[in-house]
C-alpha atoms as a PDB file:
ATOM      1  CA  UNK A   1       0.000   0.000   0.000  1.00  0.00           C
ATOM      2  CA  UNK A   2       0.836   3.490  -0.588  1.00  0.00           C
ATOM      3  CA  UNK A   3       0.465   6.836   1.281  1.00  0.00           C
ATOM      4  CA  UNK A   4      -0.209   9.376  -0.761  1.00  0.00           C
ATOM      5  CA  UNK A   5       0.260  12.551   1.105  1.00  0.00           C
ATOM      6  CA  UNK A   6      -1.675  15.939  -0.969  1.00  0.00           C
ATOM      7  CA  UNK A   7      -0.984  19.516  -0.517  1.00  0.00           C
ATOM      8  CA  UNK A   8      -3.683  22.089  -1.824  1.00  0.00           C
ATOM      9  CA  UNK A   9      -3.236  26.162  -2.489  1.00  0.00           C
ATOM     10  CA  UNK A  10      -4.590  29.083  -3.852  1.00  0.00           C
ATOM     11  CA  UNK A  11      -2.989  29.655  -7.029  1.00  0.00           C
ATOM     12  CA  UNK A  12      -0.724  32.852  -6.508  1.00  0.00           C
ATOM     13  CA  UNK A  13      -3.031  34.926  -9.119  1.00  0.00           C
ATOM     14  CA  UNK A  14      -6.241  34.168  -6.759  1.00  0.00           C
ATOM     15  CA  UNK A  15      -7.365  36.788  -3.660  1.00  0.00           C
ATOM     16  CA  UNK A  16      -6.923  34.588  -0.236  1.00  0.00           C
ATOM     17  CA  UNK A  17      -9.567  36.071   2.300  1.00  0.00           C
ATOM     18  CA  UNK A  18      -9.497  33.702   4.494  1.00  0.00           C
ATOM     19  CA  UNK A  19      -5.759  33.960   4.885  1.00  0.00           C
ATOM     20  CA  UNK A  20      -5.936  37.779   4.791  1.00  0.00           C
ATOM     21  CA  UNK A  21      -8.826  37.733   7.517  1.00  0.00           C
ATOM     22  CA  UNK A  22      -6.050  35.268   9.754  1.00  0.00           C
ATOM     23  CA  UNK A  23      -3.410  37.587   8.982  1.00  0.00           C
ATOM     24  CA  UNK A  24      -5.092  40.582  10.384  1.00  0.00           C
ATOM     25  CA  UNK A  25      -6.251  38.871  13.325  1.00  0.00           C
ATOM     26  CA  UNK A  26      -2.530  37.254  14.226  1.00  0.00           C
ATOM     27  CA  UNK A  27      -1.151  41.355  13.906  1.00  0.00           C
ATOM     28  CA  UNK A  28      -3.799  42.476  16.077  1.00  0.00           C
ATOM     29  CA  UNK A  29      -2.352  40.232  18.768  1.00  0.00           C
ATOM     30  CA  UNK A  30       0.794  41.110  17.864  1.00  0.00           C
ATOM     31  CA  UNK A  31       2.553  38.757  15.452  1.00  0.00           C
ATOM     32  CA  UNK A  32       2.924  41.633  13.001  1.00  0.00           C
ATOM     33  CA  UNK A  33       5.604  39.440  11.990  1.00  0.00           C
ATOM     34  CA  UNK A  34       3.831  37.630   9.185  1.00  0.00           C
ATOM     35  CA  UNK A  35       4.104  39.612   6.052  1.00  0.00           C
ATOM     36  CA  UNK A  36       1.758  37.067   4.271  1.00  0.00           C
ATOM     37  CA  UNK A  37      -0.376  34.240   5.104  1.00  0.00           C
ATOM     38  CA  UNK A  38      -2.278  31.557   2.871  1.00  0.00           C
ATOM     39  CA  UNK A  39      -4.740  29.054   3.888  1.00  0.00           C
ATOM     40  CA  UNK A  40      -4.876  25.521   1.630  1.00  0.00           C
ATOM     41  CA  UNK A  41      -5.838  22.464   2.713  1.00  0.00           C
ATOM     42  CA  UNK A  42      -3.954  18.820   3.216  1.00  0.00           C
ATOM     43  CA  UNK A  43      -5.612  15.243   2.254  1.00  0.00           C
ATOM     44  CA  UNK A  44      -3.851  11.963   3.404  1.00  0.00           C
ATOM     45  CA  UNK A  45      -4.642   9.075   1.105  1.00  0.00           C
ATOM     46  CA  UNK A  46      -3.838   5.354   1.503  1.00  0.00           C
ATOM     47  CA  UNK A  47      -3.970   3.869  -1.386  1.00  0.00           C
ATOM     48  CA  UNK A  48      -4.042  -0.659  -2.519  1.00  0.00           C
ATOM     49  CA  UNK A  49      -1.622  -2.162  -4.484  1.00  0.00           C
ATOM     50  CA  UNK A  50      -2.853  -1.990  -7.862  1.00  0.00           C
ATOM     51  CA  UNK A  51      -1.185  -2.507 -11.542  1.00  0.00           C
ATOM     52  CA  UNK A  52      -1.977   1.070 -12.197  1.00  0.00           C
ATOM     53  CA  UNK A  53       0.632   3.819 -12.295  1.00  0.00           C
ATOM     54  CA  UNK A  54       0.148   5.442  -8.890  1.00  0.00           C
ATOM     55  CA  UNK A  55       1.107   9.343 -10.345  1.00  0.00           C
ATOM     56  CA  UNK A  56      -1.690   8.657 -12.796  1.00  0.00           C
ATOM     57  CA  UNK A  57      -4.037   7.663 -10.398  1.00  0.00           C
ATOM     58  CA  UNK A  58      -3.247  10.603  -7.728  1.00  0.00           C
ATOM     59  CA  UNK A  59      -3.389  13.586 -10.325  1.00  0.00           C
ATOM     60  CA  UNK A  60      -6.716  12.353 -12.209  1.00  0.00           C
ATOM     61  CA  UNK A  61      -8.269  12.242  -8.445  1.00  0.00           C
ATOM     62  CA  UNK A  62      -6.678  15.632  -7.906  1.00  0.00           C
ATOM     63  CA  UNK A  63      -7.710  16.860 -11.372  1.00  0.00           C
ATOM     64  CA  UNK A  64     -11.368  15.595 -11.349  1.00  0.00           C
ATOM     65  CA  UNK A  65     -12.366  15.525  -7.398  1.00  0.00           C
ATOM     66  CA  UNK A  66     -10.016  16.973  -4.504  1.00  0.00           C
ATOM     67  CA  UNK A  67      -9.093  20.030  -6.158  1.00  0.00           C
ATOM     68  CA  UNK A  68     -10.324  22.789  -8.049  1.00  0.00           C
ATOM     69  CA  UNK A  69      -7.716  23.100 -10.985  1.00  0.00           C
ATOM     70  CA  UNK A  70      -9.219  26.786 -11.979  1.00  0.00           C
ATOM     71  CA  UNK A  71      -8.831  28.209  -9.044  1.00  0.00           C
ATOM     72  CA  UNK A  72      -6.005  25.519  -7.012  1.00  0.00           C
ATOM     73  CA  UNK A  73      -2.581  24.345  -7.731  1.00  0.00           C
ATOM     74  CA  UNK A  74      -1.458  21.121  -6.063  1.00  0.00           C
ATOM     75  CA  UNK A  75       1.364  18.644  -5.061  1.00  0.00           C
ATOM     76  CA  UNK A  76       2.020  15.174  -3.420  1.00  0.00           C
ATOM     77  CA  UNK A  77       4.055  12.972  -1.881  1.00  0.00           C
ATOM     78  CA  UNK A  78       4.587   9.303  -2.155  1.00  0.00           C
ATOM     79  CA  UNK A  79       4.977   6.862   0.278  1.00  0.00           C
ATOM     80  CA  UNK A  80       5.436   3.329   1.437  1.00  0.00           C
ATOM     81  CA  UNK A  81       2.469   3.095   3.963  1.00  0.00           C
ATOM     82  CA  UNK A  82       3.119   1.244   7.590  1.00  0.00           C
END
């Protein structure tokens, strides 16, 4: 089995309220610290042994379920689950 480990963001083009709303709120308690701050999100998959090509599995899920590809850019990791 595998662990497939995906990590989801904003594309750089695309407005991040949420992580401009966190932003504000972490200098108003005085972390003024953080020039910027984006919020994406992080999926854990375990995946069977199969005969198909595991990078061709993960990015058609990514492309046509976990992710908006308008809108999202994404990564992953690969793993030998425990």
């Amino acid at each position: 089995m595998k662990k497939v480990k995906i990590y989801v963001t904003l594309r750089e083009s695309i407005l991040d309220p949420q992580g401009s709303a966190v932003q504000g709120s972490l200098a108003k308690m005085g972390y003024g610290e953080v020039a910027d701050l984006r919020i994406g999100k992080y999926l854990e998959l375990t995946i069977k042994d199969t005969e198909r090509d595991i990078d061709t599995l993960v990015k058609e899920m990514c492309e046509k379920v976990l992710t908006n590809v308008v809108i999202e850019d994404y990564r992953y990791e690969v793993e030998e689950a425990n």
